[in-house]
N, C-alpha and C. Protein backbone atom coordinates (compact mmCIF):
# COMPACT_ATOMS: atom_id res chain seq x y z
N UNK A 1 6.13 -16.56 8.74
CA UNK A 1 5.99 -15.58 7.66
C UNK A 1 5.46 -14.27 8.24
N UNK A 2 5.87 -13.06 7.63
CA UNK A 2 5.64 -12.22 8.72
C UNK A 2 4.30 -11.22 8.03
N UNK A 3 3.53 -10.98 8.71
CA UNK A 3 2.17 -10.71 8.90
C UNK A 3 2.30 -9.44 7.65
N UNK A 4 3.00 -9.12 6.90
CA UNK A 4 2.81 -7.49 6.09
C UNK A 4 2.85 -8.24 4.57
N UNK A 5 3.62 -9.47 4.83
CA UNK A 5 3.87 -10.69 3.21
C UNK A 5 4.59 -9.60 2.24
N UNK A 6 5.52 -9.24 2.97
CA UNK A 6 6.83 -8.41 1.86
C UNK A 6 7.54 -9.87 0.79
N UNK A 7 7.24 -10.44 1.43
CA UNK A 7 7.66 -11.69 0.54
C UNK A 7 7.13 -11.98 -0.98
N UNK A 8 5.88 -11.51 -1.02
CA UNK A 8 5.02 -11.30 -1.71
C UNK A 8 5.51 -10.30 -2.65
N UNK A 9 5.83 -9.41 -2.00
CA UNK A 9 6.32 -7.81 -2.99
C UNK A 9 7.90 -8.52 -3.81
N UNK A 10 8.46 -9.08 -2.96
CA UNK A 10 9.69 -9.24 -3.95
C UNK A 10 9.28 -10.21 -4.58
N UNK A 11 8.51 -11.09 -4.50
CA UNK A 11 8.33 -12.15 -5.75
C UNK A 11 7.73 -10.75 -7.05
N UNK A 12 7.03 -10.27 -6.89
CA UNK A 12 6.22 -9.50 -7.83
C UNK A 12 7.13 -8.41 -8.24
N UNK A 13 8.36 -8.38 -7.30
CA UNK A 13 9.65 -7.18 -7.66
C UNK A 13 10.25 -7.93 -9.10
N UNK A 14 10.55 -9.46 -8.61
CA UNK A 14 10.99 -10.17 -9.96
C UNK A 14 10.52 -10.31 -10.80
N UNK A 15 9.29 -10.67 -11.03
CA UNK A 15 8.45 -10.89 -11.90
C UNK A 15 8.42 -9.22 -12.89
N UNK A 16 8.31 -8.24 -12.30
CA UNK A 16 8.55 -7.25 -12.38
C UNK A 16 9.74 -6.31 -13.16
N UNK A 17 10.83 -6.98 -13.04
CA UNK A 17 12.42 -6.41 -12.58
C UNK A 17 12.74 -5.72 -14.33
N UNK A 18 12.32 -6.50 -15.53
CA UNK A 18 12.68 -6.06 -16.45
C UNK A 18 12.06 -4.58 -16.86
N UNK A 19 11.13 -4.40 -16.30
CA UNK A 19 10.05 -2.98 -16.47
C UNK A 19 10.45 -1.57 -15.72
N UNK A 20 11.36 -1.34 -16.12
CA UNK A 20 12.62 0.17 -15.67
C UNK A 20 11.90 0.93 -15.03
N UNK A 21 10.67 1.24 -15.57
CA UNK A 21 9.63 2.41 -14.84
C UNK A 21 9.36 1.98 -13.06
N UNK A 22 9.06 0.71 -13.33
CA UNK A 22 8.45 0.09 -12.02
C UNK A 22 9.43 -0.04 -10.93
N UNK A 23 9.75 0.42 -9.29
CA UNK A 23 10.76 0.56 -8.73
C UNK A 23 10.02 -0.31 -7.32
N UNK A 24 10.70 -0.82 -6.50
CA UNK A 24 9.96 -0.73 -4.94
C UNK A 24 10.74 -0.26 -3.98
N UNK A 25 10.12 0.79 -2.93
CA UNK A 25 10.68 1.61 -2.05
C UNK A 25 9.98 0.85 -0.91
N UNK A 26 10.64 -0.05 -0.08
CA UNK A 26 10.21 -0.53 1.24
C UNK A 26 10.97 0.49 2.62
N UNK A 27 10.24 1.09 3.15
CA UNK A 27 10.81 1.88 4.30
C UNK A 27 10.41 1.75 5.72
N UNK A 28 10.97 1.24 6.62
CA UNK A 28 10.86 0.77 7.92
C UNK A 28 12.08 -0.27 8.69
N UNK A 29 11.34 -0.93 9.33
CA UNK A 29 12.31 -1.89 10.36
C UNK A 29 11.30 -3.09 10.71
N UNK A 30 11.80 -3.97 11.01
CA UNK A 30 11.29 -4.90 11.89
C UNK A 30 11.75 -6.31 11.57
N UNK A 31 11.08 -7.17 12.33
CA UNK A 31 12.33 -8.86 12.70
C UNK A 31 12.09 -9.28 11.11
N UNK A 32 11.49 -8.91 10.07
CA UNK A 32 12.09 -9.60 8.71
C UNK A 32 12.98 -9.02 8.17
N UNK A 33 13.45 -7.90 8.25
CA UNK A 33 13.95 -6.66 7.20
C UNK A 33 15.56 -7.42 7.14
N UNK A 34 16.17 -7.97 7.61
CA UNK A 34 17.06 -8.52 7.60
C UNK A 34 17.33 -9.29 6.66
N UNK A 35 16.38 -10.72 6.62
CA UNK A 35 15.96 -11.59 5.69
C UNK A 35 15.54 -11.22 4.17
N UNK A 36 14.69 -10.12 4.67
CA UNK A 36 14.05 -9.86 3.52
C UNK A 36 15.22 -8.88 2.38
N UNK A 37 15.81 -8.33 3.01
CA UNK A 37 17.15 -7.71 2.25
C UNK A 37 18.61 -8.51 1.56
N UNK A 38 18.18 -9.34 2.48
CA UNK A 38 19.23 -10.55 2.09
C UNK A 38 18.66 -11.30 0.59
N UNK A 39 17.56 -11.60 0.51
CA UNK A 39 17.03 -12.16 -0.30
C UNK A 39 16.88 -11.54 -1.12
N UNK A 40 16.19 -9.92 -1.07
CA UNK A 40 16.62 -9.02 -2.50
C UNK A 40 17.96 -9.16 -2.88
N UNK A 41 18.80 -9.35 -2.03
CA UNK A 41 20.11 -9.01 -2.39
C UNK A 41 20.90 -10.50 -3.26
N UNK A 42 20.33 -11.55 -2.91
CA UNK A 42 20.37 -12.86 -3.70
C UNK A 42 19.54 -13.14 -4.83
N UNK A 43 18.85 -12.65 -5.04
CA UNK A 43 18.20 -12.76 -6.23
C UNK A 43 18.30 -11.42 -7.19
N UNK A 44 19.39 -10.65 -6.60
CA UNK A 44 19.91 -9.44 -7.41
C UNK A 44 18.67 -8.51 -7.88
N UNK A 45 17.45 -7.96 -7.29
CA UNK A 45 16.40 -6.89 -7.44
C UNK A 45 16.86 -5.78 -7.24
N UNK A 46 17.49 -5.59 -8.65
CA UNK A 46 18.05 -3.93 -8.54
C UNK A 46 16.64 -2.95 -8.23
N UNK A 47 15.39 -3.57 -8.46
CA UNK A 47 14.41 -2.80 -8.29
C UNK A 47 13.64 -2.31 -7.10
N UNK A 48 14.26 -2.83 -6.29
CA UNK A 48 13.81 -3.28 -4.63
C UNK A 48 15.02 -2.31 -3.73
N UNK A 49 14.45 -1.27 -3.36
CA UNK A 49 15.59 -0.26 -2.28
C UNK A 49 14.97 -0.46 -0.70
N UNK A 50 16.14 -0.94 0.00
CA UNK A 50 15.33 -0.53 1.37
C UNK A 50 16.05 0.45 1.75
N UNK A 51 15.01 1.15 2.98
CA UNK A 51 15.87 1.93 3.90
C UNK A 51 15.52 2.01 5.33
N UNK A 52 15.98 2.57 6.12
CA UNK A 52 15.75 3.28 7.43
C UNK A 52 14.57 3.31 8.09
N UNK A 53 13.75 3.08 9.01
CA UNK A 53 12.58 3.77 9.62
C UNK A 53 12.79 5.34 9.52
N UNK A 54 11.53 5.85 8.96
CA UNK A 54 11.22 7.27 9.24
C UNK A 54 10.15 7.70 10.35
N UNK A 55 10.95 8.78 10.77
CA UNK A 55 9.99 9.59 11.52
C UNK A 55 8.38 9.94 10.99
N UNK A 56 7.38 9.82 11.73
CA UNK A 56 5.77 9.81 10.83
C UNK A 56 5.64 11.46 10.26
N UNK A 57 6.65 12.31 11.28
CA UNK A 57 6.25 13.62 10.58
C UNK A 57 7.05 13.78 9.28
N UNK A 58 8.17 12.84 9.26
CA UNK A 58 9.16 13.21 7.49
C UNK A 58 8.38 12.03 6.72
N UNK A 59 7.50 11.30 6.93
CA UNK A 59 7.09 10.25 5.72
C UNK A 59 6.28 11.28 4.61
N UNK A 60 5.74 12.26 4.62
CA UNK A 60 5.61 12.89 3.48
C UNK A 60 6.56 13.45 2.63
N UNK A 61 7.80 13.63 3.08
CA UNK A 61 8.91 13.39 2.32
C UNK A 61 8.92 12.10 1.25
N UNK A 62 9.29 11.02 1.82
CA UNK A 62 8.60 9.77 1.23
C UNK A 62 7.92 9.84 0.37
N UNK A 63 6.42 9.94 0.47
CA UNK A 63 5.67 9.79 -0.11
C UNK A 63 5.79 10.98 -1.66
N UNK A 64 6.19 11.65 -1.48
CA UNK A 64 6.44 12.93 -2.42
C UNK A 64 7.54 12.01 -3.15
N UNK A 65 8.40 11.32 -3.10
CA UNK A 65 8.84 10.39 -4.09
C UNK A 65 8.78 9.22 -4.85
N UNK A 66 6.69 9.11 -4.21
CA UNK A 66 6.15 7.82 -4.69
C UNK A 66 5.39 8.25 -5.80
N UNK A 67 4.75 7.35 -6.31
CA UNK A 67 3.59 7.37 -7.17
C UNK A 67 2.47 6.58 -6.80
N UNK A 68 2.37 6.01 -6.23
CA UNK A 68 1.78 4.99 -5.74
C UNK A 68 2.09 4.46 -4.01
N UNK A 69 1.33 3.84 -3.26
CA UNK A 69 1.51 3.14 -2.21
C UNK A 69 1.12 1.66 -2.39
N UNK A 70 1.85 0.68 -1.50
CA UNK A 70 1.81 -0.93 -1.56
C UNK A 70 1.02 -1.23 -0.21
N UNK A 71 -0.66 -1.53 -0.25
CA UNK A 71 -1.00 -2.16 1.18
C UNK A 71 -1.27 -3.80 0.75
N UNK A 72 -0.39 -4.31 1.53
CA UNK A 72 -0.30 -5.75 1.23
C UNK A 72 0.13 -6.35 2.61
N UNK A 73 -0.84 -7.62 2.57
CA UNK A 73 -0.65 -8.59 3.63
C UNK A 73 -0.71 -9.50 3.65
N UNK A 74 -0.16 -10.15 4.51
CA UNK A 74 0.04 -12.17 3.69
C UNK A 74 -1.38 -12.48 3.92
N UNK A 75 -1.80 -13.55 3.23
CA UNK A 75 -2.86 -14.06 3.08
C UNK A 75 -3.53 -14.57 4.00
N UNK A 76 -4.09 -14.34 5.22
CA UNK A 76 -5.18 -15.13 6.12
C UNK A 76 -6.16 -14.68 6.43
N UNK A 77 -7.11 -15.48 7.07
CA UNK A 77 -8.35 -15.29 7.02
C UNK A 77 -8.51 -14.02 7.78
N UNK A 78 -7.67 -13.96 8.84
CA UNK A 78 -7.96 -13.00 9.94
C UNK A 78 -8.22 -11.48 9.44
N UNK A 79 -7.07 -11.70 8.56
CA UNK A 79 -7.09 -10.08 7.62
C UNK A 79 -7.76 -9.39 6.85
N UNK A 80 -8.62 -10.22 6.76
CA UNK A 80 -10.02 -9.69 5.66
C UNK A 80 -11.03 -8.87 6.36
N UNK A 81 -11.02 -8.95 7.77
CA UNK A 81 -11.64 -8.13 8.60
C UNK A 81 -10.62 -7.84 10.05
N UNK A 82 -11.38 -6.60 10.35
CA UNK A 82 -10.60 -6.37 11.86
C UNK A 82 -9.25 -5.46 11.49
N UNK A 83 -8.31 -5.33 10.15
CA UNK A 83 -7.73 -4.98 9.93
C UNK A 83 -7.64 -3.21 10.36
N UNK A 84 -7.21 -2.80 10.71
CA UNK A 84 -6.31 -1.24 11.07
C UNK A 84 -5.39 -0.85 10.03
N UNK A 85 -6.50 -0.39 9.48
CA UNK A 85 -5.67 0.35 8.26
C UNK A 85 -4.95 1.49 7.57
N UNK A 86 -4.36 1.85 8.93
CA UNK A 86 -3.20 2.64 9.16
C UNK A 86 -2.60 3.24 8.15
N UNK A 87 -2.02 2.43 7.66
CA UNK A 87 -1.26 3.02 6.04
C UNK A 87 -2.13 2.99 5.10
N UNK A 88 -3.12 2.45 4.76
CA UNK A 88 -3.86 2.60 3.83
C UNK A 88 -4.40 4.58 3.98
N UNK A 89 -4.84 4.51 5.26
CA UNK A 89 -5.16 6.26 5.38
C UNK A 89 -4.10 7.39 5.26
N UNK A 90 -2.67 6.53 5.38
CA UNK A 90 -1.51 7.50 5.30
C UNK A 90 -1.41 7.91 3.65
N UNK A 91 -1.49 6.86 2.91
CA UNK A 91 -0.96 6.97 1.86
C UNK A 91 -2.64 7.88 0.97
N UNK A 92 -3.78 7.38 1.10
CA UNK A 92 -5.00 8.22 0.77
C UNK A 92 -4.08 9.53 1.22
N UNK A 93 -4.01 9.90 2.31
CA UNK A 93 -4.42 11.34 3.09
C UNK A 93 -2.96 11.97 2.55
N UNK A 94 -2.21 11.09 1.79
CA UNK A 94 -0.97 12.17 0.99
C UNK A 94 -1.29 11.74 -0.39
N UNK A 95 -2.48 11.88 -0.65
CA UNK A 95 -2.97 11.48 -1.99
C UNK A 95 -2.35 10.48 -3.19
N UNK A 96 -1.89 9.64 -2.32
CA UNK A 96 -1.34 9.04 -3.08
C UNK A 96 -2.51 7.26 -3.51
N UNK A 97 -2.42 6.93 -5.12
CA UNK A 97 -3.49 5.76 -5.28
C UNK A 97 -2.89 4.78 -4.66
N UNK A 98 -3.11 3.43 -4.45
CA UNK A 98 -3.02 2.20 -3.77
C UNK A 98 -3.27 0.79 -4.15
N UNK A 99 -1.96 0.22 -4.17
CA UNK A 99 -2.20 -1.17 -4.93
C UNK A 99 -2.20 -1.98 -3.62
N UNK A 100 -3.67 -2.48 -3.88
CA UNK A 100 -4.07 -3.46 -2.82
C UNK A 100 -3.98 -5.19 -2.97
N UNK A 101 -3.63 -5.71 -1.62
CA UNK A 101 -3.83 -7.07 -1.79
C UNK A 101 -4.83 -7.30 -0.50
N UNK A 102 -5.36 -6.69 -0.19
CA UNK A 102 -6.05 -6.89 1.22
C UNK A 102 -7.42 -7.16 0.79
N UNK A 103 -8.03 -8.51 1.26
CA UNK A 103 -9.56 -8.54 1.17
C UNK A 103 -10.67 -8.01 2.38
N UNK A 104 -11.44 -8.15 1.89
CA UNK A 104 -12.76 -7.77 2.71
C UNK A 104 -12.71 -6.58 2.68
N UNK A 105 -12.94 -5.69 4.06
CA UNK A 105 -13.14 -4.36 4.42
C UNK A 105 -11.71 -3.29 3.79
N UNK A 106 -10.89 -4.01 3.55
CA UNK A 106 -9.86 -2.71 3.20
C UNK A 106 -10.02 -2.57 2.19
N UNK A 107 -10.52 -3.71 1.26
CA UNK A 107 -10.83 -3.93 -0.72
C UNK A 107 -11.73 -3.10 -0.57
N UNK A 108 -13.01 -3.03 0.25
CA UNK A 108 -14.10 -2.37 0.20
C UNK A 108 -13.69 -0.66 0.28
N UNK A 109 -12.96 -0.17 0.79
CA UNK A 109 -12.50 1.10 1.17
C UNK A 109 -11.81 1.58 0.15
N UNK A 110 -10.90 0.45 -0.61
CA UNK A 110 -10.16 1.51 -1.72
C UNK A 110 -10.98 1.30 -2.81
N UNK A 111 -12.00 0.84 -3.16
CA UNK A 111 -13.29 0.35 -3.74
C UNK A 111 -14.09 1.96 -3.68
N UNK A 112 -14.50 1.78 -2.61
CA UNK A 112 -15.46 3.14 -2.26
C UNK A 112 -14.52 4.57 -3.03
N UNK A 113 -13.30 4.34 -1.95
CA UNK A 113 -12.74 5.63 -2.22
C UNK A 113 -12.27 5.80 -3.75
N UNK A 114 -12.31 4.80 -4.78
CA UNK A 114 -11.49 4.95 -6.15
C UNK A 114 -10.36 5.32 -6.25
N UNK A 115 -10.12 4.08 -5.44
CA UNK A 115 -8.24 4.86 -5.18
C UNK A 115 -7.10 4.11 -4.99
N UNK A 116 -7.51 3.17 -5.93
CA UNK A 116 -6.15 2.45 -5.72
C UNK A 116 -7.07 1.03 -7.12
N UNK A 117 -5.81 -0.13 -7.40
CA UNK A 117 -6.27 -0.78 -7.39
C UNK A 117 -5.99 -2.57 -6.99
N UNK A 118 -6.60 -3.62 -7.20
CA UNK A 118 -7.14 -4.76 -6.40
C UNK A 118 -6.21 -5.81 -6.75
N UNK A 119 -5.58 -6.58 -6.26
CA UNK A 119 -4.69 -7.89 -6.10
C UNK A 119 -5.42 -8.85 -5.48
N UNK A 120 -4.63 -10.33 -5.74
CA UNK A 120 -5.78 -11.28 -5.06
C UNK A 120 -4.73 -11.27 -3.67
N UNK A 121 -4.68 -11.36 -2.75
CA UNK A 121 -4.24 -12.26 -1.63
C UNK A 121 -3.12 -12.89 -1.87
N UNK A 122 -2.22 -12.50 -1.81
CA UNK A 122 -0.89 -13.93 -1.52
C UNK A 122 -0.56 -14.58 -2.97
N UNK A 123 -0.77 -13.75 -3.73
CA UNK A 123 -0.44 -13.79 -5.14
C UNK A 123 0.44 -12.87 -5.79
N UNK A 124 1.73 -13.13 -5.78
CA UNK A 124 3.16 -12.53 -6.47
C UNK A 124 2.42 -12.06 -8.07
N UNK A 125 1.43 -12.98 -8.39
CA UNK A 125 1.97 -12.95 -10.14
C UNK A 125 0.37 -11.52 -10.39
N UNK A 126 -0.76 -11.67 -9.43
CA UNK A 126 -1.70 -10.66 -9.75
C UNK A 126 -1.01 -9.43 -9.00
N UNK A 127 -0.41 -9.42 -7.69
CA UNK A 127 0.11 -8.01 -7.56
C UNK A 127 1.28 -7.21 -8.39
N UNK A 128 1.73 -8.59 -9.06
CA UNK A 128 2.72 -7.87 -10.78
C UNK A 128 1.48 -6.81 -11.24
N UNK A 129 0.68 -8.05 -11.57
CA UNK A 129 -0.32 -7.04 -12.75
C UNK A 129 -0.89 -6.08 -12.09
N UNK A 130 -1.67 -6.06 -11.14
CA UNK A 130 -2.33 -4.67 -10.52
C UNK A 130 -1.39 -3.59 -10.49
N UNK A 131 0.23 -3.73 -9.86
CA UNK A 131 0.69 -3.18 -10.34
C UNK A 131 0.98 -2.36 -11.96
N UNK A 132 1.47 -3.32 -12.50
CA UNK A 132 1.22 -2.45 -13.46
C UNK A 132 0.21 -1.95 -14.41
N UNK A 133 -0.80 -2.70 -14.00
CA UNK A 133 -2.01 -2.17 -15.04
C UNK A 133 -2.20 -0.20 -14.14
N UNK A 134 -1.37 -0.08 -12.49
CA UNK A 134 -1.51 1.31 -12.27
C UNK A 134 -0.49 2.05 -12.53
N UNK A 135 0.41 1.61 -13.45
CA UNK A 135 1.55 2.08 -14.23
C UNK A 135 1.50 2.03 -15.54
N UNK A 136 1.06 2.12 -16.12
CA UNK A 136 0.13 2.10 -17.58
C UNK A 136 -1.11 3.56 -17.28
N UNK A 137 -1.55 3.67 -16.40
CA UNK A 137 -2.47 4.68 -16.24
C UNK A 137 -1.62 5.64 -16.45
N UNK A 138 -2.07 6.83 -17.04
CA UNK A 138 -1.25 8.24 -17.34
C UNK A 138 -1.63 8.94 -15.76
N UNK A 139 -0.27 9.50 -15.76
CA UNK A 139 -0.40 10.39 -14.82
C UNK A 139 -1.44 11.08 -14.02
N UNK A 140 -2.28 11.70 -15.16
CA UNK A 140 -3.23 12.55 -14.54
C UNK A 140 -4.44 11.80 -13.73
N UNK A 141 -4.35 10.95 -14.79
CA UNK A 141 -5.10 9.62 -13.54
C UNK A 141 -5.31 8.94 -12.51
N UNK A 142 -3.93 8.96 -12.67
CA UNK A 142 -3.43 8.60 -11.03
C UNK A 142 -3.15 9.44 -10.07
N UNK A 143 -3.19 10.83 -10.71
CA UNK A 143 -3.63 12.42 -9.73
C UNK A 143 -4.73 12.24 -9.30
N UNK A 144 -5.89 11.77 -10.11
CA UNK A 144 -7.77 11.90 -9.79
C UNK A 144 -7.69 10.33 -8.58
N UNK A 145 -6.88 9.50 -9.16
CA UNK A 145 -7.20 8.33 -8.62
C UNK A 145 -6.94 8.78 -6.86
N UNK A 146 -5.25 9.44 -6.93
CA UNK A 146 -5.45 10.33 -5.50
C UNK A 146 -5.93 11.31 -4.66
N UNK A 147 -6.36 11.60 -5.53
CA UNK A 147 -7.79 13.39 -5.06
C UNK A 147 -8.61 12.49 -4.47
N UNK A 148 -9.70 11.30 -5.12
CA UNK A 148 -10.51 10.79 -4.87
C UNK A 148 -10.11 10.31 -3.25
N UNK A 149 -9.20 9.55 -3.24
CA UNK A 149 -8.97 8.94 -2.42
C UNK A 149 -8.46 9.57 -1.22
N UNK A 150 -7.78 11.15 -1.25
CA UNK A 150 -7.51 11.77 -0.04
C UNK A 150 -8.90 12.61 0.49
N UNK A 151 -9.92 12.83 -0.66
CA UNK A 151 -11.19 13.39 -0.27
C UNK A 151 -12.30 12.42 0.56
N UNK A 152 -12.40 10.91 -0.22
CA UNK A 152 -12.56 9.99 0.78
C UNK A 152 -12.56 10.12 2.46
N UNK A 153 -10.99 9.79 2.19
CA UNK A 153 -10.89 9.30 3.60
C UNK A 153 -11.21 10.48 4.59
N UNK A 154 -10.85 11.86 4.42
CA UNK A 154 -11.23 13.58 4.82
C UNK A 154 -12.60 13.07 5.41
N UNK A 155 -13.33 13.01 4.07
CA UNK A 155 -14.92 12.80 4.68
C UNK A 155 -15.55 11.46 5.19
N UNK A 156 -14.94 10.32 5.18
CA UNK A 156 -15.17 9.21 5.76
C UNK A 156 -14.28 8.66 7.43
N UNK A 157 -12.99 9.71 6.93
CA UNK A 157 -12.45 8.57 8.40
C UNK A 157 -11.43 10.24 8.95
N UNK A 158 -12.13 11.30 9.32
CA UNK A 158 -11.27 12.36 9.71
C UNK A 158 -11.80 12.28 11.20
N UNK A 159 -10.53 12.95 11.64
CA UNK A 159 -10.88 12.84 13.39
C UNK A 159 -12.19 13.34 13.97
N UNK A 160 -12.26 14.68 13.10
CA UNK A 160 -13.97 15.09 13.03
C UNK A 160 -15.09 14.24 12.98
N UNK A 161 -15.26 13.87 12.32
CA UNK A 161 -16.17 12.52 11.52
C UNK A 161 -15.87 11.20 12.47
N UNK A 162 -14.92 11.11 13.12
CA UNK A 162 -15.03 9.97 13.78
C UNK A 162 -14.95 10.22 15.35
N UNK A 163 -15.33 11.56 15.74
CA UNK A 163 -15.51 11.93 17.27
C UNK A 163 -16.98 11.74 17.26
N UNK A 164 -17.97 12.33 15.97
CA UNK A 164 -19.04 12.57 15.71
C UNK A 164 -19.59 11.33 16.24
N UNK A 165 -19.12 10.28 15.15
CA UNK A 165 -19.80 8.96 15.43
C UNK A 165 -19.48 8.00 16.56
N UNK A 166 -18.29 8.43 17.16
CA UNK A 166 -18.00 8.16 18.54
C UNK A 166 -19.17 8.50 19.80
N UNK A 167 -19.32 10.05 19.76
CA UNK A 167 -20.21 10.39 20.55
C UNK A 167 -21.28 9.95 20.56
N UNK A 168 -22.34 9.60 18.96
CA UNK A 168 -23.43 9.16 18.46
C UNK A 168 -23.20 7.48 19.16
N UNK A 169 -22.58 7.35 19.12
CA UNK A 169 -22.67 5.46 20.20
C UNK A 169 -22.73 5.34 21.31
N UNK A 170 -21.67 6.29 21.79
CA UNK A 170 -22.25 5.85 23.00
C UNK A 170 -22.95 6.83 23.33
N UNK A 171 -24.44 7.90 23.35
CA UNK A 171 -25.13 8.34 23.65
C UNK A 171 -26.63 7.16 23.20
């Protein structure tokens, strides 16, 4: 099972599928995308688009056609800590809110930052609902929900701020 649990997203795509508003944009590559397209494509998820790997400087393109970002990972222990949370800061730092399935330290971060909201782990039927309970939020909400969350991460995890505390260790 592959370590990001897109598997996860299309169960919750179905569960999902009758709700027109709600769409999923998966964008990248790697050894599932094959499988995993095949299987949207068998269980007919008109709601589920893949595409292409993008370049990191055009993913704000991307993101300018989201409303939301998906940080989700299959369920193990390992992931609750230690995690590199890479996209979680991409999608903050283009202000965009965040439906999480990640425990421990990444729950804690979109927690802090107010910016997203919480799924259990490896659960199709709560990342339905987190989903949409952040599709039910009006708009402007989910503007504040992303202000919060790109001001966050600015003042918690900017290259500034983390040379600072770099230097502060090892001195």
């Amino acid at each position: 099972s592959p370590a990001n649990g897109l598997d996860v997203v299309l169960d919750a795509a179905e569960i999902l599928q009758a709700n027109e508003r709600i769409r999923f944009l998966l964008v990248g590559d790697g050894p599932a995308k094959r499988e995993l397209v095949e299987k949207a494509r068998a269980r007919e998820l008109s709601n589920v688009e893949f595409r292409d790997p993008v370049p990191k400087a055009r993913m704000a393109e991307v993101f300018a056609e989201a409303d939301a970002g998906l940080m989700v990972l299959r369920n193990t222990p390992l992931f609750s800590f230690g995690v590199s949370p890479n996209k979680l800061f991409d999608y903050f730092g283009a202000g965009l809110p965040v439906v999480c399935n990640v425990p421990g330290e990444v729950a804690g971060m979109v927690e802090a930052a107010r910016g997203g909201v919480q799924a259990e782990p490896g659960s199709p039927a709560s990342l339905a609902d987190a989903i949409e309970r952040l599709a039910a939020v009006p708009p402007e909400v989910r503007t504040e929900m992303g202000r919060s969350a790109r001001a966050w991460v600015v003042r918690e995890h900017s290259r500034a701020v983390l040379a600072v505390r770099l230097d502060r260790t090892l001195r």
